[in-house]
Protein backbone atom coordinates (compact mmCIF):
# COMPACT_ATOMS: atom_id res chain seq x y z
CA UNK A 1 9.66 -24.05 4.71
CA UNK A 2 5.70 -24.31 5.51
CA UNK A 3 4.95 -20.47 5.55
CA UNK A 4 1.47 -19.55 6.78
CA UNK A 5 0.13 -15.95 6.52
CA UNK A 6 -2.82 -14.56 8.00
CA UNK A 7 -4.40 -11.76 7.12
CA UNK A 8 -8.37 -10.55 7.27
CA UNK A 9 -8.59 -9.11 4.05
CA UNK A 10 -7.46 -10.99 0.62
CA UNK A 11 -8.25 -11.15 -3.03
CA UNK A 12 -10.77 -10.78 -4.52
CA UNK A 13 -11.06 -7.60 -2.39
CA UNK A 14 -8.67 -4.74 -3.59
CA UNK A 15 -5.89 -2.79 -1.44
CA UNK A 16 -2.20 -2.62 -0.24
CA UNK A 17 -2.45 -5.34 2.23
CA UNK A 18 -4.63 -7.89 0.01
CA UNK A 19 -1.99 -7.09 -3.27
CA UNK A 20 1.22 -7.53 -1.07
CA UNK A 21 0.18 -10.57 1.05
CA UNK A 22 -0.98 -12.38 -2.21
CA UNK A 23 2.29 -11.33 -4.40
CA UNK A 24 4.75 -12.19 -1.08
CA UNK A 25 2.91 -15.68 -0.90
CA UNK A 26 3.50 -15.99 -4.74
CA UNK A 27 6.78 -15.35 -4.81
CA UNK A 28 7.67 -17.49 -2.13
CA UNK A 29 5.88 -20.24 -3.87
CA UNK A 30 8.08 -19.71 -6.58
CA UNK A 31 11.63 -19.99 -4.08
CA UNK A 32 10.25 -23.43 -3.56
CA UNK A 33 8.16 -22.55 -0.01
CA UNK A 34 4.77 -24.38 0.65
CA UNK A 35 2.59 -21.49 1.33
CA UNK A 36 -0.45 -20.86 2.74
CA UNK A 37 -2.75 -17.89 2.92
CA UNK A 38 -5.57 -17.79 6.13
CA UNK A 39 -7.81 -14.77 5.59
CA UNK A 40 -11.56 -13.99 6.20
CA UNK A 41 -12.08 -12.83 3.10
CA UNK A 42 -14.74 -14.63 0.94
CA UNK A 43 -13.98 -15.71 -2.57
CA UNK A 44 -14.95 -14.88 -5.43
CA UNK A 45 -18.03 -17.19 -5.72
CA UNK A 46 -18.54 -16.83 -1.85
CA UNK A 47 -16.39 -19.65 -0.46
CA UNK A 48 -15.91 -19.35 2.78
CA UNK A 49 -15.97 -21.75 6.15
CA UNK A 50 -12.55 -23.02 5.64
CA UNK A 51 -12.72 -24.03 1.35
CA UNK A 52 -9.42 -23.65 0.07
CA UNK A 53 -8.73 -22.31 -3.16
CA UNK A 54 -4.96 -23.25 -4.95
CA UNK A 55 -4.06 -19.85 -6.57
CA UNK A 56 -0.39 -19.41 -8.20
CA UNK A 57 0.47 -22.70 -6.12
CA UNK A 58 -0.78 -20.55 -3.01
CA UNK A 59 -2.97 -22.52 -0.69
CA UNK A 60 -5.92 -20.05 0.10
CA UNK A 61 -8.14 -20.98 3.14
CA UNK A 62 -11.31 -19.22 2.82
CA UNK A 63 -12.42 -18.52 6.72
CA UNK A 64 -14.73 -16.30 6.57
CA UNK A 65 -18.53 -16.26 7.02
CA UNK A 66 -21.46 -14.20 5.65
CA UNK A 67 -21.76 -11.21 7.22
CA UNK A 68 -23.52 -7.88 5.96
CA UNK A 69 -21.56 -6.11 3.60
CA UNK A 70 -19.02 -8.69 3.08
CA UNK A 71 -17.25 -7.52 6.39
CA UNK A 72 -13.79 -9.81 6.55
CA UNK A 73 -15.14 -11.22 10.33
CA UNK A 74 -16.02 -14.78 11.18
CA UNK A 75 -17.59 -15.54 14.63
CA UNK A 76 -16.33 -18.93 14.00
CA UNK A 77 -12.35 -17.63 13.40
CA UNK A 78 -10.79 -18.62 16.22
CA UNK A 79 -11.89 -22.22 16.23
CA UNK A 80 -11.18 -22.54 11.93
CA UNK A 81 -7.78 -20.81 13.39
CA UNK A 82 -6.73 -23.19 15.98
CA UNK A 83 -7.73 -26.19 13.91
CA UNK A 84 -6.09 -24.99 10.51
CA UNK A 85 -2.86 -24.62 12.49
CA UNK A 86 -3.17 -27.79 14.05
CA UNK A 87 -3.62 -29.61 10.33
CA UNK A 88 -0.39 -27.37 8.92
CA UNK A 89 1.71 -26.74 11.64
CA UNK A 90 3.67 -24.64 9.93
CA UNK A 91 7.65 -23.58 10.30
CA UNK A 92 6.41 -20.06 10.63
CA UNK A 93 3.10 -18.01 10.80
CA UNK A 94 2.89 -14.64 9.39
CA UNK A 95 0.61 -12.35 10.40
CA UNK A 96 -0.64 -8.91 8.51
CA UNK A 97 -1.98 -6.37 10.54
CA UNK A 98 -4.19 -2.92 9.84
CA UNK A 99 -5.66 -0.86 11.87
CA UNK A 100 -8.47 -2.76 12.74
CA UNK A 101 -7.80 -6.83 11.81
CA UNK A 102 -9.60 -8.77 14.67
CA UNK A 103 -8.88 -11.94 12.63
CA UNK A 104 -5.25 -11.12 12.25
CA UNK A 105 -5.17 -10.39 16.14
CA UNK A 106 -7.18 -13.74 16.66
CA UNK A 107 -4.13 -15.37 14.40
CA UNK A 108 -1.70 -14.10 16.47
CA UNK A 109 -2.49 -15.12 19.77
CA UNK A 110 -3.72 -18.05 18.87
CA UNK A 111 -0.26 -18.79 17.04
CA UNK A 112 1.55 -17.79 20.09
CA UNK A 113 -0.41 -19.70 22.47
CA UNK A 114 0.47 -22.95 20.25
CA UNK A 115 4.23 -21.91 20.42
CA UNK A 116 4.14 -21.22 16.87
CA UNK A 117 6.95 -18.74 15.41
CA UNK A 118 5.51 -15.87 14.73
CA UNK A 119 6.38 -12.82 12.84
CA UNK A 120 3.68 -9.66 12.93
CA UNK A 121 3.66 -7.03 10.52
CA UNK A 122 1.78 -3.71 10.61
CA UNK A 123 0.87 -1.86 7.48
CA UNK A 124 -0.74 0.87 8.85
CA UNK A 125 -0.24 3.86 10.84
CA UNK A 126 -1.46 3.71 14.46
CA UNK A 127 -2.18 7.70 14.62
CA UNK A 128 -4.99 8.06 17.09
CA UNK A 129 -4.85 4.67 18.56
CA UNK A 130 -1.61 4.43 20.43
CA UNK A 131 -2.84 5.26 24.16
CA UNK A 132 -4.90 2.78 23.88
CA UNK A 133 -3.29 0.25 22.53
CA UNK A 134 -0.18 0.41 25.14
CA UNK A 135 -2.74 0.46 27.77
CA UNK A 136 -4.12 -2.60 26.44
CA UNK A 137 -0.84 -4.30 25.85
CA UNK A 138 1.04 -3.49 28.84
CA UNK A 139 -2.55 -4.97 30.83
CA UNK A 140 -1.79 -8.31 29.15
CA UNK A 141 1.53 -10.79 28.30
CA UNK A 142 1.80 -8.83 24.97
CA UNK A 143 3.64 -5.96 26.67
CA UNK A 144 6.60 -8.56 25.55
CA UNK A 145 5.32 -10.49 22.90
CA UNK A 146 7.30 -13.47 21.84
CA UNK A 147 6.96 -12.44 18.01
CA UNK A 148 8.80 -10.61 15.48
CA UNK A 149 7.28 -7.44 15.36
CA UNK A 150 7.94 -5.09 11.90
CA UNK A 151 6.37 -2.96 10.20
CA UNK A 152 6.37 -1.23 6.26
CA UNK A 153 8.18 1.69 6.87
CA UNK A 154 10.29 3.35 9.44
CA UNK A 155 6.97 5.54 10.10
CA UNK A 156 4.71 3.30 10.65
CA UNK A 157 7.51 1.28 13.12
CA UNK A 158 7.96 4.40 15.37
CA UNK A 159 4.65 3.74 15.86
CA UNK A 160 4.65 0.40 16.70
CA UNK A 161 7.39 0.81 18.98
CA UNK A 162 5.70 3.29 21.09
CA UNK A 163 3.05 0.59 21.83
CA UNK A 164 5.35 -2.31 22.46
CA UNK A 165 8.58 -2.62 24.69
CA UNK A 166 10.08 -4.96 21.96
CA UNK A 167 12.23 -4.28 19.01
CA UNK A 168 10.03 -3.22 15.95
CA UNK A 169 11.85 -4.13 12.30
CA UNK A 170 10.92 -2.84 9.20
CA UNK A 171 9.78 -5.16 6.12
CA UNK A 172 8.75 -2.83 3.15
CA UNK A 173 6.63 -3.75 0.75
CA UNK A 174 7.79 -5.64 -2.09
CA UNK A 175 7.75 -4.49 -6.27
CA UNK A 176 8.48 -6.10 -9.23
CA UNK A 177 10.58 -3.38 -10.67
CA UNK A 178 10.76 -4.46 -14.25
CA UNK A 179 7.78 -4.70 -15.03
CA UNK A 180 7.43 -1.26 -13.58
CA UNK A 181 10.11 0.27 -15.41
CA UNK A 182 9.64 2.79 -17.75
CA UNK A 183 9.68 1.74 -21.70
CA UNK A 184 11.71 4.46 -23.29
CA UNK A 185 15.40 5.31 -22.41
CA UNK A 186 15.58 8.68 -20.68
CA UNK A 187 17.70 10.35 -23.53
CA UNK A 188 14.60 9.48 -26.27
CA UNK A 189 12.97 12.16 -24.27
CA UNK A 190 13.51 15.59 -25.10
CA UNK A 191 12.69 18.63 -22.75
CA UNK A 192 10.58 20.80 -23.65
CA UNK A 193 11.87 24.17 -25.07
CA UNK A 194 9.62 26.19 -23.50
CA UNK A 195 7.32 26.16 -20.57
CA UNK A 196 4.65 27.07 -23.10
CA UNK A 197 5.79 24.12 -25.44
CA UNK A 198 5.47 21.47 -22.77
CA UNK A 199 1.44 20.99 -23.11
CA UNK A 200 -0.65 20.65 -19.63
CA UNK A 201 0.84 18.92 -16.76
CA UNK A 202 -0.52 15.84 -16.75
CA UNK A 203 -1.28 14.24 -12.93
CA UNK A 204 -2.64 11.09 -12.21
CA UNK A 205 -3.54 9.47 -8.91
CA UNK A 206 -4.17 5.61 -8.20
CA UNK A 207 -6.23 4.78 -4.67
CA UNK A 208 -9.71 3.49 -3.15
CA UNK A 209 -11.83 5.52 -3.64
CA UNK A 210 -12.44 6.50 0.55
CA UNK A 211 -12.65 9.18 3.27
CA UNK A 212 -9.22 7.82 4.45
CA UNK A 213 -7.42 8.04 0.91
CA UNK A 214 -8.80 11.64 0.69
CA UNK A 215 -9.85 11.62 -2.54
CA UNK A 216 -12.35 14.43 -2.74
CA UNK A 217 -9.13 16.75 -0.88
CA UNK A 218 -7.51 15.65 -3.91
CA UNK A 219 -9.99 17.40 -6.21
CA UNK A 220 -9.94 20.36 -3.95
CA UNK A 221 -6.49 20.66 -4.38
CA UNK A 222 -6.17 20.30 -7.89
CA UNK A 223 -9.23 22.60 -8.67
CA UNK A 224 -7.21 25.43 -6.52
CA UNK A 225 -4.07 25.04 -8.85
CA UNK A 226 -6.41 25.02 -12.03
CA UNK A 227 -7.83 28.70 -10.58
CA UNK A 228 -3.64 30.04 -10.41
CA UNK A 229 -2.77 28.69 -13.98
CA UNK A 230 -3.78 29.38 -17.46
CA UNK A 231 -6.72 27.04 -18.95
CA UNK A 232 -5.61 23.84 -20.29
CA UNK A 233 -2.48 23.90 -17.60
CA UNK A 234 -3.49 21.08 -15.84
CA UNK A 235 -5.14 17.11 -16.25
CA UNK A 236 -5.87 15.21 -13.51
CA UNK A 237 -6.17 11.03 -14.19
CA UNK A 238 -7.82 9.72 -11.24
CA UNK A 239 -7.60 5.34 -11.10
CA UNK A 240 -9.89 3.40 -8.21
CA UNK A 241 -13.00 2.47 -7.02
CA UNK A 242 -14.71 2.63 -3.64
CA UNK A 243 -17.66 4.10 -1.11
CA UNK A 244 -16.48 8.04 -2.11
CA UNK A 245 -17.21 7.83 -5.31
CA UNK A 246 -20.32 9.34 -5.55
CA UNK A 247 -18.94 12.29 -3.66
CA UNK A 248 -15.92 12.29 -5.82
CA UNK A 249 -18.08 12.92 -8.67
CA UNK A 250 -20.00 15.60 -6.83
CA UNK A 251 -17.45 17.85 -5.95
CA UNK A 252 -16.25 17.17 -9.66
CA UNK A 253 -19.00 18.81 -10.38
CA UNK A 254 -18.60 21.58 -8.33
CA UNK A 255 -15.36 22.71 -8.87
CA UNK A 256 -16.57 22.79 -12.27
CA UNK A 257 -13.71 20.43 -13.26
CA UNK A 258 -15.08 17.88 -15.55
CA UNK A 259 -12.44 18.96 -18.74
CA UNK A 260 -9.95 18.65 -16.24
CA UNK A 261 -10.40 15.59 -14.01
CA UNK A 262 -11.08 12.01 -16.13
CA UNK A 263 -12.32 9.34 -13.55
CA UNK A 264 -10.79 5.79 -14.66
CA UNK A 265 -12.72 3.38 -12.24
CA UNK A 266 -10.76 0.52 -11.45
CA UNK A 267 -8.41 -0.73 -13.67
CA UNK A 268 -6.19 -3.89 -14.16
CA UNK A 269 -2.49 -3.53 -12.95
CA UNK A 270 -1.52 -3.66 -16.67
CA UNK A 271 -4.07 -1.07 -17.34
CA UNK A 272 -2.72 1.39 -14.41
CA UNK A 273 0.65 1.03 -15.93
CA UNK A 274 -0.13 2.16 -19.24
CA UNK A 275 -1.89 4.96 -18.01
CA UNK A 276 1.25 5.82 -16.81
CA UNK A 277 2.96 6.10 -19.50
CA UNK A 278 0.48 9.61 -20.75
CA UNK A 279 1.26 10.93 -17.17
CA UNK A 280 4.15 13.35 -15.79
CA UNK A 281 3.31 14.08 -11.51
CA UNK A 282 1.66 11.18 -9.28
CA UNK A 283 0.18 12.77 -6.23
CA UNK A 284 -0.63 10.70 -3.25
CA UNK A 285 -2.69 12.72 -0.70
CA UNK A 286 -3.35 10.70 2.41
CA UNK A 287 -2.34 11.79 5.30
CA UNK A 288 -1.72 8.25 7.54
CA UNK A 289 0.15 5.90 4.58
CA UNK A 290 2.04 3.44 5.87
CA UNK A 291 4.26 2.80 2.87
CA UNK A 292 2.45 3.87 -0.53
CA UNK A 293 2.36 1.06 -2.89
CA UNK A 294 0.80 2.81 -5.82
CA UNK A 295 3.35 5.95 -5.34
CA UNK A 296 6.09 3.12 -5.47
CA UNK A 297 4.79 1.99 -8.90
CA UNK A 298 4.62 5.18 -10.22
CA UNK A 299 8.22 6.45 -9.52
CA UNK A 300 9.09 3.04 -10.60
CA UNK A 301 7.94 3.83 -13.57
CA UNK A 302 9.65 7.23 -14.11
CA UNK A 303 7.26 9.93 -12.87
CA UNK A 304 7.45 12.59 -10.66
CA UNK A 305 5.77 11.44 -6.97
CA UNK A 306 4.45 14.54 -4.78
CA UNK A 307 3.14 13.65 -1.12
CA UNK A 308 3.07 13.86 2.58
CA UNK A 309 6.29 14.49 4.51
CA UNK A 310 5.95 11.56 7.36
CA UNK A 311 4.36 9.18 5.14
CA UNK A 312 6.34 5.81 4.37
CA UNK A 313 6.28 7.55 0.86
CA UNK A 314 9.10 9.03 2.40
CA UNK A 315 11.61 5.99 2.39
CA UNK A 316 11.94 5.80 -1.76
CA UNK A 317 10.84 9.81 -2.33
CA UNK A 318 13.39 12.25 -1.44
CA UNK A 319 12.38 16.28 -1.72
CA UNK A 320 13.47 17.49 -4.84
CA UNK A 321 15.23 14.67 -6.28
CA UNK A 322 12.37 12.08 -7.13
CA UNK A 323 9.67 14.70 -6.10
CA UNK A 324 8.36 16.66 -3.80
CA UNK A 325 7.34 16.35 -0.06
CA UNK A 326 4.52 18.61 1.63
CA UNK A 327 3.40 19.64 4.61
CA UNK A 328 -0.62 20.32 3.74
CA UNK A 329 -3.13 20.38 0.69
CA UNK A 330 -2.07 24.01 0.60
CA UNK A 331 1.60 22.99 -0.14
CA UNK A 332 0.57 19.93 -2.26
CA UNK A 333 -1.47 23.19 -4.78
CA UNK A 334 1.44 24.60 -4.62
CA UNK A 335 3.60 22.39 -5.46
CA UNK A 336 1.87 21.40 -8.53
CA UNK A 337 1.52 24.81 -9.45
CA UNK A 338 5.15 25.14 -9.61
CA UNK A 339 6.09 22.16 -11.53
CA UNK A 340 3.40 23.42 -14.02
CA UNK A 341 4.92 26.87 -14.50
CA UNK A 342 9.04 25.48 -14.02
CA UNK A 343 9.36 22.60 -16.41
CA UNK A 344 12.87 22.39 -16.36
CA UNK A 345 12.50 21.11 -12.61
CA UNK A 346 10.27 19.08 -13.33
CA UNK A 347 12.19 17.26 -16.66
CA UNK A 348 15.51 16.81 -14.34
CA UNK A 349 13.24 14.88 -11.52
CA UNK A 350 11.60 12.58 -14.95
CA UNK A 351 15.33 12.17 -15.89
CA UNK A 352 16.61 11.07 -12.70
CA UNK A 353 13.59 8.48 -11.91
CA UNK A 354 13.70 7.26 -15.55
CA UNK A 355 17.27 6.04 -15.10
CA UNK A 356 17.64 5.63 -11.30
CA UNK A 357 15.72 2.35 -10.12
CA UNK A 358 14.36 2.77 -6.53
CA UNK A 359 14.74 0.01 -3.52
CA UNK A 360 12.31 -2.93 -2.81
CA UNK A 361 12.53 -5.22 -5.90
CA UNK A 362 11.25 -8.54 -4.51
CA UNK A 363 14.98 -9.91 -3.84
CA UNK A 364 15.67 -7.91 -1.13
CA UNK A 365 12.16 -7.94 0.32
CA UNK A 366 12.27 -11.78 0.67
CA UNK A 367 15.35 -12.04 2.26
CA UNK A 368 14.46 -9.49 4.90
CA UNK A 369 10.77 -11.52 5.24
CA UNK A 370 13.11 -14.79 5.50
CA UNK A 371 15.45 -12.58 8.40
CA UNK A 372 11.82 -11.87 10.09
CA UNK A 373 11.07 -15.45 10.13
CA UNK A 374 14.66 -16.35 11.14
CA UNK A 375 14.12 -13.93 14.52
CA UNK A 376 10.64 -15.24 15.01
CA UNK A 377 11.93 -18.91 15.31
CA UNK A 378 14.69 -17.58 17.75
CA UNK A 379 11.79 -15.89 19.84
CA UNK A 380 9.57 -19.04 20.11
């Protein structure tokens, strides 16, 4: 099959969309798929006005154009669109939508204009925007689009569905589970005898560093449980890059956490993964996540995951089992505060994701992206 996915943003930029469109393409190269990648993302050396680059037997077709600060646009989309799908025409065109992808919404109708099968998926939460959005759809023919609509988690679908009168599927995001997997069997690790015994609780959190991952929350947070435990209780490992930094750092600063909190920067997947290995609690803070890619490689690899009740976090976290769920920042404090001080809860939730694997291993995601495309050829 000639698989074609779309999507504005793409490696080398970093994120959940850019890391999941490039490993789905790769590991449909592998079934034996010819893939293609369009995005309006730049390469690394600036390629752009419709170069393609051959990465992991991936065709990537660099559409993009410069624009001040390396914005994923292109003026010139639609027409590198229509004329890329007119040199492929491919079995089936994927398209990866965010919140704001006007060259994934290009890709679309231009797709479905050509008769093209088409199969969108969202991987964002449409909080804020959905008013709008039926309003604009049910002014146009995409009140019933003739695509395969999904989305990453049953969350982020509801969503969807309240904007379209179509059927709205869900396609998770995908994980290579062993290579997530923790390294030691779960009975090489003893519980700690006492609370006391058991060291600080160490947290860690992986995201971009931006208003919308709430990272400087995060430190707010953390700094309130530090004030309700003994010194040394708590370390904080925080992984990523981005615009907040600087204000990361700040309030850092002013919290007067600096023995507490270590910032990582950005670090190589192989590099986040160790770094699990010297951590006990992931937290993962944002308020409108789709699915929670980083919180799925950190249960996968045996810790503790506390976050936002009506999150997609919610589809492989279940309260109390794998971690916690909370309502607020003031529940998240408190939550950590309490696996600090109880440490035999928090041993029997590292037991049970040591040896219990969680869903979406990239078998099961590729069939359901192969039912997608199946449904989008039966809607063309």
């Amino acid at each position: 099959m000639r698989i074609v996915h779309v999507s504005d943003c793409y490696a080398p930029r970093t994120g959940g969309i850019e890391s999941q469109v490039a490993d789905l393409a790769s590991r449909q190269r592998a079934a034996g798929h010819e893939v293609h990648v369009l995005t309006a993302t730049l390469g690394a050396a600036g390629e752009r006005g419709g170069v393609v680059d051959l990465e992991d037997g991936v065709h990537v077709h660099r559409l993009g154009a410069r624009i001040p600060f390396d914005l994923p646009v292109n003026p010139a989309g639609p027409r590198l669109l229509r004329d890329a799908y007119a040199a492929l025409e491919p079995d089936v065109v994927h398209v990866h939508a965010g919140l704001v992808s006007p060259f994934a919404f290009d890709g679309s109708r231009l797709a479905l204009e050509r008769g093209l099968p088409t199969a969108i998926t969202w991987h964002c939460m449409l909080d804020g925007v959905i008013p709008a959005l039926r309003s604009a759809v049910h002014r146009t023919h995409w009140s019933h689009p003739r695509a395969a609509l999904s989305a990453v988690s049953a969350v982020a679908a509801e969503r969807v569905r309240r904007v379209f009168d179509a059927p709205v599927e869900i396609l998770p995001n995908g994980l290579d589970l062993e290579a997530w997997a923790p390294d030691e069997p779960v009975e090489d690790v003893p519980p700690a005898d006492t609370d006391a015994d058991a060291g600080p609780l160490r947290l860690v959190a992986t995201m971009r560093l931006a208003p919308r991952k709430r990272a400087v929350p995060l430190i707010e947070l953390v700094a309130a449980a530090r004030d309700r435990l003994p010194r040394g209780a708590l370390r904080l490992s925080l992984i990523g890059s981005g615009p907040a930094a600087t204000r990361v750092r700040a309030t850092v600063a002013r919290t007067r956490l600096q023995q507490v909190v270590d910032l990582r920067g950005r670090l190589t997947r192989p590099a986040v993964r160790d770094a699990y290995r010297d951590a006990d609690v992931f937290l993962a803070v944002a308020e409108l996540e789709a699915f929670g890619i980083a919180a799925l490689e950190a249960r996968t690899a045996g810790l503790a995951v506390v976050a936002r009740r009506g999150t997609g976090v919610a589809e492989f976290v279940e309260d109390g089992v794998d971690g916690l769920l909370v309502a607020d920042d003031a529940e998240m404090t408190e939550a950590v505060v309490h696996l600090a001080r109880d440490r035999r809860l928090l041993d029997g939730i590292l037991a049970h994701n040591r040896a219990v694997r969680p869903a979406f291993g990239w078998t099961d995601v590729l069939a359901r992206a192969e039912g997608e495309y199946a449904r989008a050829r039966s809607l063309a």
